[in-house]
C-alpha atoms as a PDB file:
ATOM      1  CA  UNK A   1     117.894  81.165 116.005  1.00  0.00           C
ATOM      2  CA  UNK A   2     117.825  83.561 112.709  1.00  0.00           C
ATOM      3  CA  UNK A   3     116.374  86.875 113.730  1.00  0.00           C
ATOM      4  CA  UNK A   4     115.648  88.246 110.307  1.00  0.00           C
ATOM      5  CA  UNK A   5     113.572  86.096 108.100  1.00  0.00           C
ATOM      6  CA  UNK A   6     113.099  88.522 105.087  1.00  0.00           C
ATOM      7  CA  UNK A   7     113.073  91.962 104.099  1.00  0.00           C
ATOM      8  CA  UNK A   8     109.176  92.762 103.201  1.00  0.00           C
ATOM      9  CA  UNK A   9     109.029  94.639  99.994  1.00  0.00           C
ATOM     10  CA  UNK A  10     105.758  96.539  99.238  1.00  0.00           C
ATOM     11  CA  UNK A  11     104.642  99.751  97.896  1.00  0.00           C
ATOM     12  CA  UNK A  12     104.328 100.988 101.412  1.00  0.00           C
ATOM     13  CA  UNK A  13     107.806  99.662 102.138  1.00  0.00           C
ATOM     14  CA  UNK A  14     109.001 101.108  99.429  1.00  0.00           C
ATOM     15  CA  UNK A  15     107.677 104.348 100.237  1.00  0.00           C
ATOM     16  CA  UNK A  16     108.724 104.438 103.616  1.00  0.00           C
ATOM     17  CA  UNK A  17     112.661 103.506 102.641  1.00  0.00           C
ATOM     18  CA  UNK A  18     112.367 106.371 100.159  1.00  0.00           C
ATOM     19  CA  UNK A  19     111.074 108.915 102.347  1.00  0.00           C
ATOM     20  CA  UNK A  20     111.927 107.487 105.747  1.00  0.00           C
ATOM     21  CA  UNK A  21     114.502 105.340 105.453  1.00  0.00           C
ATOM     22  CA  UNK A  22     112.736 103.054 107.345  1.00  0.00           C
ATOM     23  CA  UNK A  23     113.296  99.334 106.244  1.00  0.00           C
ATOM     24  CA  UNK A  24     110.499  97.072 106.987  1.00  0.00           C
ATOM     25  CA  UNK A  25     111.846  93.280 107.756  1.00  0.00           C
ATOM     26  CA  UNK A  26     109.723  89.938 108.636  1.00  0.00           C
ATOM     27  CA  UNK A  27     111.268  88.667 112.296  1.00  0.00           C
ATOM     28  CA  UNK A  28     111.009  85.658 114.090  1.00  0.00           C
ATOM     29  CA  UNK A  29     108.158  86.056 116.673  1.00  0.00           C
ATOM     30  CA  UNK A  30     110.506  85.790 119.913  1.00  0.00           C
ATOM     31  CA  UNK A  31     113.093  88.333 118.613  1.00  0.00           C
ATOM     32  CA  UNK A  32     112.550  91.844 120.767  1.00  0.00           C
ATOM     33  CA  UNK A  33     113.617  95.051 119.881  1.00  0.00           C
ATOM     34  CA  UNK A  34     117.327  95.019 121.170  1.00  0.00           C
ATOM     35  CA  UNK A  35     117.930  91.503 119.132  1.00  0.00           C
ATOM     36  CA  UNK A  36     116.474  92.904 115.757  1.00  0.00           C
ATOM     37  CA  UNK A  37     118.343  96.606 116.402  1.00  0.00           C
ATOM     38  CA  UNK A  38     121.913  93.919 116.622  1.00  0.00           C
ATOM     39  CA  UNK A  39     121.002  91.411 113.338  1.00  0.00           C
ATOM     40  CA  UNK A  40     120.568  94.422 111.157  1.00  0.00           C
ATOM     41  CA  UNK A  41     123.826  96.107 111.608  1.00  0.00           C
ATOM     42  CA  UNK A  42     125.777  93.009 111.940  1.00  0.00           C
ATOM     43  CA  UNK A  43     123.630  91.816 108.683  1.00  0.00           C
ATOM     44  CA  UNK A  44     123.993  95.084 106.749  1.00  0.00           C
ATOM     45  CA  UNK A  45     127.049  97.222 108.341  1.00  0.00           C
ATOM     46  CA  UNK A  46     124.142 100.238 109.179  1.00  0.00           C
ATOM     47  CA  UNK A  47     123.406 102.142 112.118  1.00  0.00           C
ATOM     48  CA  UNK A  48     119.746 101.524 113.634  1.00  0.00           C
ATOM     49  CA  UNK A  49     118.388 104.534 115.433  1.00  0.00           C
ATOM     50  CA  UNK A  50     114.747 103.028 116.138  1.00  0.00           C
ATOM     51  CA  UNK A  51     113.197  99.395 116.512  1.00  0.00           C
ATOM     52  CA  UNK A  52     109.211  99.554 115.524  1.00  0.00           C
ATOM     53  CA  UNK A  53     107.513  95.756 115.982  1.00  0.00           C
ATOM     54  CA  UNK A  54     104.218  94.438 115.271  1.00  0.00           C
ATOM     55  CA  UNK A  55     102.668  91.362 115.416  1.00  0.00           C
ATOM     56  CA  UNK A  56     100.272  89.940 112.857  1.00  0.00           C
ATOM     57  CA  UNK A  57      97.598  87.716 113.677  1.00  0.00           C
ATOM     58  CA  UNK A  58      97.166  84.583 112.022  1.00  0.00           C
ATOM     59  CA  UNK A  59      93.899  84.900 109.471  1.00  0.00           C
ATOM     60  CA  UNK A  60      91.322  82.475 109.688  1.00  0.00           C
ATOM     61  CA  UNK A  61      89.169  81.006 107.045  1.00  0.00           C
ATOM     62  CA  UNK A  62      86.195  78.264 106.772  1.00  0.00           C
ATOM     63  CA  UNK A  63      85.664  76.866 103.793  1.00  0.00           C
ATOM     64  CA  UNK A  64      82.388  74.995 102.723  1.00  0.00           C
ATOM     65  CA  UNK A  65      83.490  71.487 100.827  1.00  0.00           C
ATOM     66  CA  UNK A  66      81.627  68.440  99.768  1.00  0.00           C
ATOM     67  CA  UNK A  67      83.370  66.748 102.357  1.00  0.00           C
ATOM     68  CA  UNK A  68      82.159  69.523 105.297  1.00  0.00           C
ATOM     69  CA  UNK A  69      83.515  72.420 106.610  1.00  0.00           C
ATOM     70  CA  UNK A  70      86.863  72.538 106.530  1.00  0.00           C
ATOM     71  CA  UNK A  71      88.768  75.392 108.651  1.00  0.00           C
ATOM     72  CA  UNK A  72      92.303  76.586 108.427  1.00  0.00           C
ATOM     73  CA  UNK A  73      94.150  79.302 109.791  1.00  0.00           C
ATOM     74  CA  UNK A  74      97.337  81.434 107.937  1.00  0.00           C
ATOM     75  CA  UNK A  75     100.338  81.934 110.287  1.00  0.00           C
ATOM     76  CA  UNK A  76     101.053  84.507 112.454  1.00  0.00           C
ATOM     77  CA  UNK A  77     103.905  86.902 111.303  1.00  0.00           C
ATOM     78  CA  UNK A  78     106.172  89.341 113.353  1.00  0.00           C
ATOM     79  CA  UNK A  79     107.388  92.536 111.456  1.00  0.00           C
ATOM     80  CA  UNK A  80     109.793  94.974 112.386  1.00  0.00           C
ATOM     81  CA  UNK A  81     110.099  98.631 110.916  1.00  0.00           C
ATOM     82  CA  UNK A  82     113.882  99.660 111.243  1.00  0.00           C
ATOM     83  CA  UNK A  83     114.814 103.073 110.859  1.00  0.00           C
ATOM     84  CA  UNK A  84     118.544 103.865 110.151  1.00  0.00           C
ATOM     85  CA  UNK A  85     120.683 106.709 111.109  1.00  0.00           C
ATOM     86  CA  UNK A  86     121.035 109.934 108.489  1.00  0.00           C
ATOM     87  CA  UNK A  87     122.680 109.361 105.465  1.00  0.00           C
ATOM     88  CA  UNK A  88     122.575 105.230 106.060  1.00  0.00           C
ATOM     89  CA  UNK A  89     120.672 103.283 103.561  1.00  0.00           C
ATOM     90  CA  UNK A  90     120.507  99.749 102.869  1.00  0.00           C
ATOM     91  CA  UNK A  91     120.467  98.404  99.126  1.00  0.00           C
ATOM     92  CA  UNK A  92     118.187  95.077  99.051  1.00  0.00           C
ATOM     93  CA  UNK A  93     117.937  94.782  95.625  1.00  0.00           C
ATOM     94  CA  UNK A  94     122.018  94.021  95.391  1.00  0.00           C
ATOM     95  CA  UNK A  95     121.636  90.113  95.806  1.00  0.00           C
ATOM     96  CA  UNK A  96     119.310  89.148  93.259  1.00  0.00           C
END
Protein backbone atom coordinates (compact mmCIF):
# COMPACT_ATOMS: atom_id res chain seq x y z
CA UNK A 1 0.00 0.00 0.00
CA UNK A 2 1.73 3.53 -1.07
CA UNK A 3 0.96 6.04 1.62
CA UNK A 4 1.87 9.17 -0.26
CA UNK A 5 0.19 9.64 -3.54
CA UNK A 6 1.46 13.22 -4.41
CA UNK A 7 2.71 16.28 -3.04
CA UNK A 8 -0.26 19.00 -3.67
CA UNK A 9 1.22 22.13 -5.00
CA UNK A 10 -0.94 25.32 -4.77
CA UNK A 11 -0.61 28.86 -3.94
CA UNK A 12 -1.78 28.05 -0.48
CA UNK A 13 0.73 25.21 -0.35
CA UNK A 14 3.14 27.20 -1.42
CA UNK A 15 2.54 29.71 1.08
CA UNK A 16 2.33 27.55 3.87
CA UNK A 17 5.96 25.71 2.98
CA UNK A 18 7.32 29.25 2.80
CA UNK A 19 6.09 30.51 5.94
CA UNK A 20 5.29 27.30 7.78
CA UNK A 21 7.13 24.78 6.50
CA UNK A 22 4.27 22.85 6.34
CA UNK A 23 4.15 20.46 3.24
CA UNK A 24 0.77 19.60 2.09
CA UNK A 25 0.69 15.83 0.48
CA UNK A 26 -2.42 13.81 -1.16
CA UNK A 27 -2.64 10.29 1.05
CA UNK A 28 -4.31 7.24 0.54
CA UNK A 29 -7.66 7.37 2.47
CA UNK A 30 -6.75 4.47 5.08
CA UNK A 31 -3.29 5.93 5.94
CA UNK A 32 -3.58 7.60 9.74
CA UNK A 33 -1.45 9.97 11.17
CA UNK A 34 1.43 7.69 12.56
CA UNK A 35 1.73 5.93 8.86
CA UNK A 36 1.97 9.36 6.96
CA UNK A 37 4.42 10.94 9.97
CA UNK A 38 6.83 7.34 8.87
CA UNK A 39 6.48 7.62 4.67
CA UNK A 40 7.66 11.17 4.80
CA UNK A 41 10.88 10.78 6.57
CA UNK A 42 11.68 7.50 5.12
CA UNK A 43 10.56 9.26 1.61
CA UNK A 44 12.44 12.53 2.19
CA UNK A 45 15.21 11.96 5.09
CA UNK A 46 13.12 14.97 7.29
CA UNK A 47 11.95 15.13 10.67
CA UNK A 48 7.97 15.43 11.05
CA UNK A 49 6.94 17.26 14.16
CA UNK A 50 3.01 17.33 13.36
CA UNK A 51 0.51 15.12 11.22
CA UNK A 52 -2.68 17.45 10.10
CA UNK A 53 -5.39 15.14 7.90
CA UNK A 54 -8.46 15.95 6.16
CA UNK A 55 -10.73 14.27 4.18
CA UNK A 56 -12.37 15.60 1.04
CA UNK A 57 -15.66 14.66 -0.01
CA UNK A 58 -16.32 13.42 -3.29
CA UNK A 59 -18.28 16.39 -5.43
CA UNK A 60 -21.32 15.59 -7.06
CA UNK A 61 -22.74 16.82 -10.27
CA UNK A 62 -26.05 16.22 -12.52
CA UNK A 63 -25.87 16.99 -15.76
CA UNK A 64 -28.95 17.57 -18.12
CA UNK A 65 -28.24 15.53 -21.65
CA UNK A 66 -30.37 14.64 -24.58
CA UNK A 67 -30.16 11.29 -23.43
CA UNK A 68 -31.52 12.29 -19.56
CA UNK A 69 -29.98 13.15 -16.59
CA UNK A 70 -26.91 11.85 -16.20
CA UNK A 71 -25.17 12.02 -12.57
CA UNK A 72 -21.59 11.51 -11.60
CA UNK A 73 -19.67 12.00 -8.64
CA UNK A 74 -15.59 13.20 -8.39
CA UNK A 75 -13.58 11.05 -5.92
CA UNK A 76 -13.00 11.49 -2.56
CA UNK A 77 -9.39 12.64 -1.64
CA UNK A 78 -7.41 12.39 1.72
CA UNK A 79 -4.80 15.22 2.38
CA UNK A 80 -2.30 15.50 4.89
CA UNK A 81 -0.53 18.84 6.06
CA UNK A 82 3.03 17.81 7.38
CA UNK A 83 4.92 20.13 9.31
CA UNK A 84 8.73 19.50 9.68
CA UNK A 85 11.09 20.17 12.43
CA UNK A 86 13.18 23.78 12.45
CA UNK A 87 15.55 24.26 9.94
CA UNK A 88 14.14 20.95 7.81
CA UNK A 89 12.77 21.65 4.45
CA UNK A 90 11.91 19.49 1.70
CA UNK A 91 12.81 20.50 -2.05
CA UNK A 92 9.89 19.07 -4.43
CA UNK A 93 10.78 20.77 -7.30
CA UNK A 94 14.32 18.60 -7.49
CA UNK A 95 12.78 15.67 -9.65
CA UNK A 96 11.32 17.30 -12.48
Amino acid sequence: MSILIKPIITEKATADSELRNCYTFAVNTKANKVEIKKAVEAAYGVSVEKVRTINVRPDRRTRHTKTGIQNGKTNAVKKAIVQLAEGEMIDLYSNM
